[in-house]
C-alpha atoms as a PDB file:
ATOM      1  CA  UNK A   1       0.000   0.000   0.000  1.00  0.00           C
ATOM      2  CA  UNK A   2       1.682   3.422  -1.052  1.00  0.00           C
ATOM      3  CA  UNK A   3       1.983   5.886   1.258  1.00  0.00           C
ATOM      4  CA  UNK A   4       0.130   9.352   1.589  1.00  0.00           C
ATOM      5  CA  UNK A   5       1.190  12.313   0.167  1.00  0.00           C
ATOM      6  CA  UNK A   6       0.954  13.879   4.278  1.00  0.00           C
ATOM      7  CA  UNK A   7       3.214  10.872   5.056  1.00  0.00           C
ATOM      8  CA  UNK A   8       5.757  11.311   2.770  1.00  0.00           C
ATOM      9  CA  UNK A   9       5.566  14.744   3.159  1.00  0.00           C
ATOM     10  CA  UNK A  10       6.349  13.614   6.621  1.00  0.00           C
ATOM     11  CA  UNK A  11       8.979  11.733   5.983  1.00  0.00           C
ATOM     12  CA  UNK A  12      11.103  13.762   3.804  1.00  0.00           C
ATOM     13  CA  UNK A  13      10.663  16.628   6.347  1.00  0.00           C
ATOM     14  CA  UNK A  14      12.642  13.752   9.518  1.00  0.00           C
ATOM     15  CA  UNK A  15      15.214  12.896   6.511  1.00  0.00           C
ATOM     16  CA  UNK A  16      15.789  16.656   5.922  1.00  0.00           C
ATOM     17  CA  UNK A  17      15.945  16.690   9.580  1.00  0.00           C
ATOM     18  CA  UNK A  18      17.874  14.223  10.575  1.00  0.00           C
ATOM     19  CA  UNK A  19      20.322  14.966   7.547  1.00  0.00           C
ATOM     20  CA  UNK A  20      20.864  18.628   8.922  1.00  0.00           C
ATOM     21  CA  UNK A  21      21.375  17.225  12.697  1.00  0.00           C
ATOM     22  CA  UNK A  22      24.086  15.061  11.322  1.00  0.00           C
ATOM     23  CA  UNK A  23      26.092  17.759   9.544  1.00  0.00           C
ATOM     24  CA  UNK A  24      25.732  20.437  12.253  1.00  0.00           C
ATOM     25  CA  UNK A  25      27.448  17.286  14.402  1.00  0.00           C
ATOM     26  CA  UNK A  26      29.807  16.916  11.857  1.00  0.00           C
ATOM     27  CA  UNK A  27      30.522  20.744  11.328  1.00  0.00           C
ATOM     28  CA  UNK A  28      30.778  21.308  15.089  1.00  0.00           C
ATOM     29  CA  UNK A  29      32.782  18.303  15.594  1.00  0.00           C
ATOM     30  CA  UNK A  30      35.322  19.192  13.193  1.00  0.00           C
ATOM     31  CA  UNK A  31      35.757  23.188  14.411  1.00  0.00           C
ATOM     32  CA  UNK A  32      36.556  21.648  17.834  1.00  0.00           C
ATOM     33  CA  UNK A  33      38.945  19.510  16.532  1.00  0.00           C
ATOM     34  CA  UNK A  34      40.838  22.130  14.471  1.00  0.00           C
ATOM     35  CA  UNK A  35      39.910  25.415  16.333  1.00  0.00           C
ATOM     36  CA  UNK A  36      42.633  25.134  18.840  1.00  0.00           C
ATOM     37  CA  UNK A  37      45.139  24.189  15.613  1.00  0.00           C
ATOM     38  CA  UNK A  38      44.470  27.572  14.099  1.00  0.00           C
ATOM     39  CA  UNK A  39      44.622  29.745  17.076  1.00  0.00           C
ATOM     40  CA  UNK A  40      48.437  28.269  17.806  1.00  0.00           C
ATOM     41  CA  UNK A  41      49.244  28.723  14.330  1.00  0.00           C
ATOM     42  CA  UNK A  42      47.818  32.379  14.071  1.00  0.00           C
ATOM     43  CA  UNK A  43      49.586  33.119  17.100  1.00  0.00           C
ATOM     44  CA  UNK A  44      52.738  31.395  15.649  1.00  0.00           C
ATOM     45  CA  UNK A  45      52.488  33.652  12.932  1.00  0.00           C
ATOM     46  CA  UNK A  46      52.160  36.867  15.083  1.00  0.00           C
ATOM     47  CA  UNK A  47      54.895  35.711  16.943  1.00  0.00           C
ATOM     48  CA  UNK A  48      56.816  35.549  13.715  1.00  0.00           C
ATOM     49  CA  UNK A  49      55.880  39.201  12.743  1.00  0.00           C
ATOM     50  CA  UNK A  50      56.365  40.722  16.016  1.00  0.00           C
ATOM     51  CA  UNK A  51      60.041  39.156  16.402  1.00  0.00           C
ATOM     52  CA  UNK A  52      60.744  40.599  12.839  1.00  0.00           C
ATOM     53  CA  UNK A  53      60.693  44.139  14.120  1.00  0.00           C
ATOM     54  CA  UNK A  54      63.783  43.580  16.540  1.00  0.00           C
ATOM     55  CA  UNK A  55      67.271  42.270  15.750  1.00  0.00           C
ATOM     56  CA  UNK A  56      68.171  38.868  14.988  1.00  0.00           C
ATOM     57  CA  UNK A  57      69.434  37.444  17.800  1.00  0.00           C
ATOM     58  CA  UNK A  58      68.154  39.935  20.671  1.00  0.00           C
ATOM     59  CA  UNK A  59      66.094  38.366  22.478  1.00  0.00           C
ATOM     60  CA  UNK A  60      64.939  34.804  24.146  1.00  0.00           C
ATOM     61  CA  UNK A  61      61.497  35.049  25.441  1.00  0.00           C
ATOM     62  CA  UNK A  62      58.003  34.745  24.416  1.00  0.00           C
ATOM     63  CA  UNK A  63      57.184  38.284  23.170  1.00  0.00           C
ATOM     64  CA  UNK A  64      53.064  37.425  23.106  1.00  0.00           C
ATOM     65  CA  UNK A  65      53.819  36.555  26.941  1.00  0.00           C
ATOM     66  CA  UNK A  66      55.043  39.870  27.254  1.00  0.00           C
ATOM     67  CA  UNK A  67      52.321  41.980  26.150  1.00  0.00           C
ATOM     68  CA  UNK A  68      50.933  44.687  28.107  1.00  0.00           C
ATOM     69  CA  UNK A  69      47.925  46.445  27.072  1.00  0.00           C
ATOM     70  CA  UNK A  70      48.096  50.019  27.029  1.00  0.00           C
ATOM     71  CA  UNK A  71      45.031  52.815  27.883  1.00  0.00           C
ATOM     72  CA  UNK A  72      42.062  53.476  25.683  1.00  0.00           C
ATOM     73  CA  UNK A  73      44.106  57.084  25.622  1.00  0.00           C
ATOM     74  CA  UNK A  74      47.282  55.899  25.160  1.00  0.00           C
ATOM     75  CA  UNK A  75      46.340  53.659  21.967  1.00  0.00           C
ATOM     76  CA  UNK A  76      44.343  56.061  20.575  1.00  0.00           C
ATOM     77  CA  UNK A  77      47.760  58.798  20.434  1.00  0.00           C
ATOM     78  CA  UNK A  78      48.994  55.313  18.563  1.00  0.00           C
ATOM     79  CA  UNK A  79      45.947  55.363  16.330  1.00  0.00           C
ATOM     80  CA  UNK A  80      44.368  52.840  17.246  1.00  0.00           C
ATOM     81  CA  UNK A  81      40.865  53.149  18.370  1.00  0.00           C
ATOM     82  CA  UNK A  82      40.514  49.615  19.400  1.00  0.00           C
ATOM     83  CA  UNK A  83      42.922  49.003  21.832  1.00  0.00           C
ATOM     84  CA  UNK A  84      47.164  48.500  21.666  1.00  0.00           C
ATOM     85  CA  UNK A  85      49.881  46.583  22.947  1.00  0.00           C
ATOM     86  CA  UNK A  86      53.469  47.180  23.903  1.00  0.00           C
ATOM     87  CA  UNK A  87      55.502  43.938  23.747  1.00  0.00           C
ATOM     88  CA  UNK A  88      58.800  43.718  25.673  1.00  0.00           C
ATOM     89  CA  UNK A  89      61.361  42.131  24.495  1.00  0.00           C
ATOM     90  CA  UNK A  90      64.066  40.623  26.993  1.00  0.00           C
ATOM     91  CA  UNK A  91      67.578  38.774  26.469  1.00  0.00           C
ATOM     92  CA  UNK A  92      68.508  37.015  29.381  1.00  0.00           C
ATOM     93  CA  UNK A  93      66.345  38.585  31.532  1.00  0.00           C
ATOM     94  CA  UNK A  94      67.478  42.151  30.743  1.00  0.00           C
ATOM     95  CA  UNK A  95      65.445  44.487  28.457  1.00  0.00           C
ATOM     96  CA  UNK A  96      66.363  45.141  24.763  1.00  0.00           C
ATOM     97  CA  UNK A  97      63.363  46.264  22.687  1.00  0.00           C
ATOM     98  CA  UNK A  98      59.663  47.322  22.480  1.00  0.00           C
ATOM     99  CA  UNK A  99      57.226  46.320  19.819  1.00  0.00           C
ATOM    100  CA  UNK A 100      54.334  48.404  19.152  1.00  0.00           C
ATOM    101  CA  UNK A 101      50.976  47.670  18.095  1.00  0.00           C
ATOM    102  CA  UNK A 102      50.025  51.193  16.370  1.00  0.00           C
ATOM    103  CA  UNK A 103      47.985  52.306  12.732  1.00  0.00           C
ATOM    104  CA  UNK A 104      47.691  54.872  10.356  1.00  0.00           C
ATOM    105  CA  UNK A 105      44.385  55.717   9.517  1.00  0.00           C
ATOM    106  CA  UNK A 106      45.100  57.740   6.619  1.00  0.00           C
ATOM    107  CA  UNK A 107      46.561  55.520   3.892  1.00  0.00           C
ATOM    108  CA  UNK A 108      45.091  55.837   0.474  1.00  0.00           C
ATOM    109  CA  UNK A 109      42.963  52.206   1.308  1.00  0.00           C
ATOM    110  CA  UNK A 110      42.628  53.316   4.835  1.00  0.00           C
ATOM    111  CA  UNK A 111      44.101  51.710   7.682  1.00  0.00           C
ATOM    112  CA  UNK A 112      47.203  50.747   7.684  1.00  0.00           C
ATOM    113  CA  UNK A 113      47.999  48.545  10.462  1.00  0.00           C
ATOM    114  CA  UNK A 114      51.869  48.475  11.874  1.00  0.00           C
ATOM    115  CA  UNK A 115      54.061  46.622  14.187  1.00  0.00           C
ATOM    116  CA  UNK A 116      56.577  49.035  15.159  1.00  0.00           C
ATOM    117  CA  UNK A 117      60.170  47.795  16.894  1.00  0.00           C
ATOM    118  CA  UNK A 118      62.042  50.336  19.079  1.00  0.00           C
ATOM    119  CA  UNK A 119      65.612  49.857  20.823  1.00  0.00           C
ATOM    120  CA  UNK A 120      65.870  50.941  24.572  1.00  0.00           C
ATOM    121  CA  UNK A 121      67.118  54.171  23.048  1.00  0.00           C
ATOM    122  CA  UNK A 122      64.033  54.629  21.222  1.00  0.00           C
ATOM    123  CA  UNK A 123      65.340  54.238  18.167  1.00  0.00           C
ATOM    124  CA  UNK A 124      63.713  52.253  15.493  1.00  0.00           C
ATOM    125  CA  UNK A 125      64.356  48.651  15.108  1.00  0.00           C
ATOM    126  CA  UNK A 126      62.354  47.232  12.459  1.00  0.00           C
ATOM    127  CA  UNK A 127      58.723  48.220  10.802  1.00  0.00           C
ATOM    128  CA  UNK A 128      55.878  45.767   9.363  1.00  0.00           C
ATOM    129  CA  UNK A 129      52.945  45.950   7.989  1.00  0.00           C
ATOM    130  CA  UNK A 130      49.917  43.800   9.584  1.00  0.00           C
ATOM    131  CA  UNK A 131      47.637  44.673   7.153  1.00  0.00           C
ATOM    132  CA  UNK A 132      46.369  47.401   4.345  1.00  0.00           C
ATOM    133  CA  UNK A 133      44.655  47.968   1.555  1.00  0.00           C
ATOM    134  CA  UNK A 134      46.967  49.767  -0.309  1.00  0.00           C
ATOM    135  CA  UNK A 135      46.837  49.739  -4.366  1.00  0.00           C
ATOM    136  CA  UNK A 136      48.817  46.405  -5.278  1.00  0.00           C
ATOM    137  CA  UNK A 137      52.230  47.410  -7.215  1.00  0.00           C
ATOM    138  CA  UNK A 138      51.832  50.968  -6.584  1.00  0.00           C
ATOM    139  CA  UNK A 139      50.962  51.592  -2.380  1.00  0.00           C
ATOM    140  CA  UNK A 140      52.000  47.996  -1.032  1.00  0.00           C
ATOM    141  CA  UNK A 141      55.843  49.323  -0.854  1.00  0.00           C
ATOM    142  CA  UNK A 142      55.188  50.304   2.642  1.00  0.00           C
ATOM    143  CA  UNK A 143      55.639  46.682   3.159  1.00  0.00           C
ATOM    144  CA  UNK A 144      59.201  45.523   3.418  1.00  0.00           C
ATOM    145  CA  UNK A 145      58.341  42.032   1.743  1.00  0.00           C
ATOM    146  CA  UNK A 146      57.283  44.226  -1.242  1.00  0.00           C
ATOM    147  CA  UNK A 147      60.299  46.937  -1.100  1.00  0.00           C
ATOM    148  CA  UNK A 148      63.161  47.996   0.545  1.00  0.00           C
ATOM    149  CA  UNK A 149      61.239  51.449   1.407  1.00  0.00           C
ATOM    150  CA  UNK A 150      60.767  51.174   5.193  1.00  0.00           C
ATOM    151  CA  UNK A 151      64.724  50.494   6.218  1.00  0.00           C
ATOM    152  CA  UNK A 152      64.874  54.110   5.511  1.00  0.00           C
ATOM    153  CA  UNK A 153      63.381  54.546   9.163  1.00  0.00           C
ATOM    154  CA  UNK A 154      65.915  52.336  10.783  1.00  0.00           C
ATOM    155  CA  UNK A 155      67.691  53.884  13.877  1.00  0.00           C
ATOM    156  CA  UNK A 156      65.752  56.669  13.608  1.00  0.00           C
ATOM    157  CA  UNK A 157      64.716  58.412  17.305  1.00  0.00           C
ATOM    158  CA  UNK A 158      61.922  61.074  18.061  1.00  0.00           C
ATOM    159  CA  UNK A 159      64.616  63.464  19.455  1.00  0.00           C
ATOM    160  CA  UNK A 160      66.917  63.903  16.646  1.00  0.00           C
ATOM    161  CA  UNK A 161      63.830  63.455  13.781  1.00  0.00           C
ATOM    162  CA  UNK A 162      61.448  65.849  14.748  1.00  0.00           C
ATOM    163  CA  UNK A 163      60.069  66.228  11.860  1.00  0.00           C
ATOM    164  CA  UNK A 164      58.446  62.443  10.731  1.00  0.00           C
ATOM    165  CA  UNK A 165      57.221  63.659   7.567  1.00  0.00           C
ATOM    166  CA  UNK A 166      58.048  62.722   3.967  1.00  0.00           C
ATOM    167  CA  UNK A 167      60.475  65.135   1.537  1.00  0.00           C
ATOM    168  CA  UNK A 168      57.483  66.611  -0.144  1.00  0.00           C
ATOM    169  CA  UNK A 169      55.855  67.916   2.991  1.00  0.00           C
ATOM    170  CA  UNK A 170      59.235  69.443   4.251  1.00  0.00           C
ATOM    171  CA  UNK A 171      60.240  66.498   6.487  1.00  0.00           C
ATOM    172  CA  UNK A 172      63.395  63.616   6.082  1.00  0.00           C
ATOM    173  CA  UNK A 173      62.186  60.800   4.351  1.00  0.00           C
ATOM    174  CA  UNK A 174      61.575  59.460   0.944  1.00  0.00           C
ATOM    175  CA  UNK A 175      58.482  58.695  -0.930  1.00  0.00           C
ATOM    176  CA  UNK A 176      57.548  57.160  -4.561  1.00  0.00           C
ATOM    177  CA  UNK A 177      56.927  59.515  -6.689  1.00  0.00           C
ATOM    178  CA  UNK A 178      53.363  59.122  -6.969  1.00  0.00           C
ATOM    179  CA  UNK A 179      52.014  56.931  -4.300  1.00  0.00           C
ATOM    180  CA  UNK A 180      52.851  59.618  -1.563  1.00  0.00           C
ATOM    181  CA  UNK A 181      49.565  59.247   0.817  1.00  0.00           C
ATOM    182  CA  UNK A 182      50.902  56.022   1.980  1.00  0.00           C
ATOM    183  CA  UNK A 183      54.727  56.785   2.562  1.00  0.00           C
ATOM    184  CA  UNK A 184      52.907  60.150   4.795  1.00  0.00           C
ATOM    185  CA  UNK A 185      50.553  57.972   6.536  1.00  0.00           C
ATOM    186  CA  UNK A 186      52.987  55.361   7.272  1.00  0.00           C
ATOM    187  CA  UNK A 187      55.933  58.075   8.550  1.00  0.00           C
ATOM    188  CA  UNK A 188      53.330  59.403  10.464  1.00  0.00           C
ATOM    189  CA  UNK A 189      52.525  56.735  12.280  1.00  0.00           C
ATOM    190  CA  UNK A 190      56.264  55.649  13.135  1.00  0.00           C
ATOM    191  CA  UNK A 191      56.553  59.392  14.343  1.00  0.00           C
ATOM    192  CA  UNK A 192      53.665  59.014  16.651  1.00  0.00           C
ATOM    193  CA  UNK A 193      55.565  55.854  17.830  1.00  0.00           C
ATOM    194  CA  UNK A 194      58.555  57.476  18.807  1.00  0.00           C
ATOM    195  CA  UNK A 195      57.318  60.114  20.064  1.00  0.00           C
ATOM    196  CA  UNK A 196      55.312  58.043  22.504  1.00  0.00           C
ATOM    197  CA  UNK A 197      58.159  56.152  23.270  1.00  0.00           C
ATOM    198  CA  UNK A 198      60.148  59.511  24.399  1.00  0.00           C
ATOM    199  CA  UNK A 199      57.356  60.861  26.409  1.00  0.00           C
ATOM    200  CA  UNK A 200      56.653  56.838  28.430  1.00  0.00           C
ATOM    201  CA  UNK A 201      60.193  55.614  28.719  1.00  0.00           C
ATOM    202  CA  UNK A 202      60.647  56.013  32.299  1.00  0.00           C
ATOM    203  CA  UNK A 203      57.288  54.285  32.641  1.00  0.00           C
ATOM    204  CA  UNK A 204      57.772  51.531  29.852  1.00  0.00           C
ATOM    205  CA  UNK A 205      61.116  50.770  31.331  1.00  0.00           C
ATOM    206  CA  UNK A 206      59.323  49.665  34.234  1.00  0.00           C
ATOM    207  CA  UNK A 207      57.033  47.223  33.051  1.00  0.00           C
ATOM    208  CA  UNK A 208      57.936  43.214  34.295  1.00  0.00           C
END
């Protein structure tokens, strides 16, 4: 005897059903598995990043360990409206660097977001890019995998470079010709940096 058209209407809705229950189980099942994966390898990678703003070789610990938020007010002078980050970097216990979490929300995509690596000195130890959206092949130089542009900041410091502005606008460094809104956002950014940096040493050279 066939069945209804109610009953099979009824029984394609439970296969449907029970079809959807299983892949949810299967979905959920397979995020737990691999969730915890990609978190270790995303912080791997910032890990990565973060120790390529400070010398080869200078220091031994476990810079996402040593993070230390920093105020609402204090991230915002960074420009970042969402929080910051000062990492301290240590070599046998002693401090050797600071890495900064800070953005420039001027670039010609908009934000540009920056790791920024500073000796005890304040000067500048190494600069990359997190992320942008910069013109491909004409604004992605700020990115030192793309160009050789930012080791013009190297060893810079806030008090003998006052003026953290590109050529054009009357300041020291260089810029494409060009693609300037991105070199003057980015300089602008590694200015506030250092600057910060000058006016919080005493207090950053506290931190444990």
């Amino acid at each position: 005897m066939s069945e209804s058209p109610q009953a099979q209407a009824r029984r394609s809705a439970f296969t449907l059903f029970a079809f959807a229950v299983v892949c949810t189980a299967v979905l959920g099942a397979t995020h737990a598995l691999t969730a915890g994966r990609v978190k270790a390898n995303e912080a791997a990678a910032r890990r990565a990043l973060i120790g390529q703003t400070l010398p080869a070789g200078s220091f031994d610990n476990d810079l996402v360990a040593e993070a230390h938020p920093l105020s609402a007010q204090d991230a915002e002078s960074l420009g970042r409206d969402d929080g910051a980050r000062v990492y301290v970097a240590r070599l046998a216990g002693k401090t050797t660097g600071y890495v900064f979490e800070a953005a420039a929300r001027n670039g010609y995509g908009g934000r540009i977001e920056l790791l920024v690596g500073l000796s005890t000195d304040g000067a500048v130890s190494g600069v990359r890019v997190v992320s942008h959206k910069e013109t491909p092949g004409l604004g992605d130089y700020i990115d030192s995998d793309k160009s050789a542009w930012p080791g013009q900041f190297l060893g810079r410091r806030d008090e003998t470079d006052k003026a953290w502005k590109v050529k054009k606008d009357g300041g020291h460094f260089d810029a494409p010709a060009g693609a300037t809104i991105s070199a003057r956002a980015v300089t602008g950014a590694l200015g506030r940096v250092a600057h910060y940096w000058r006016e919080h040493a005493t207090q950053l050279k506290t931190l444990p």
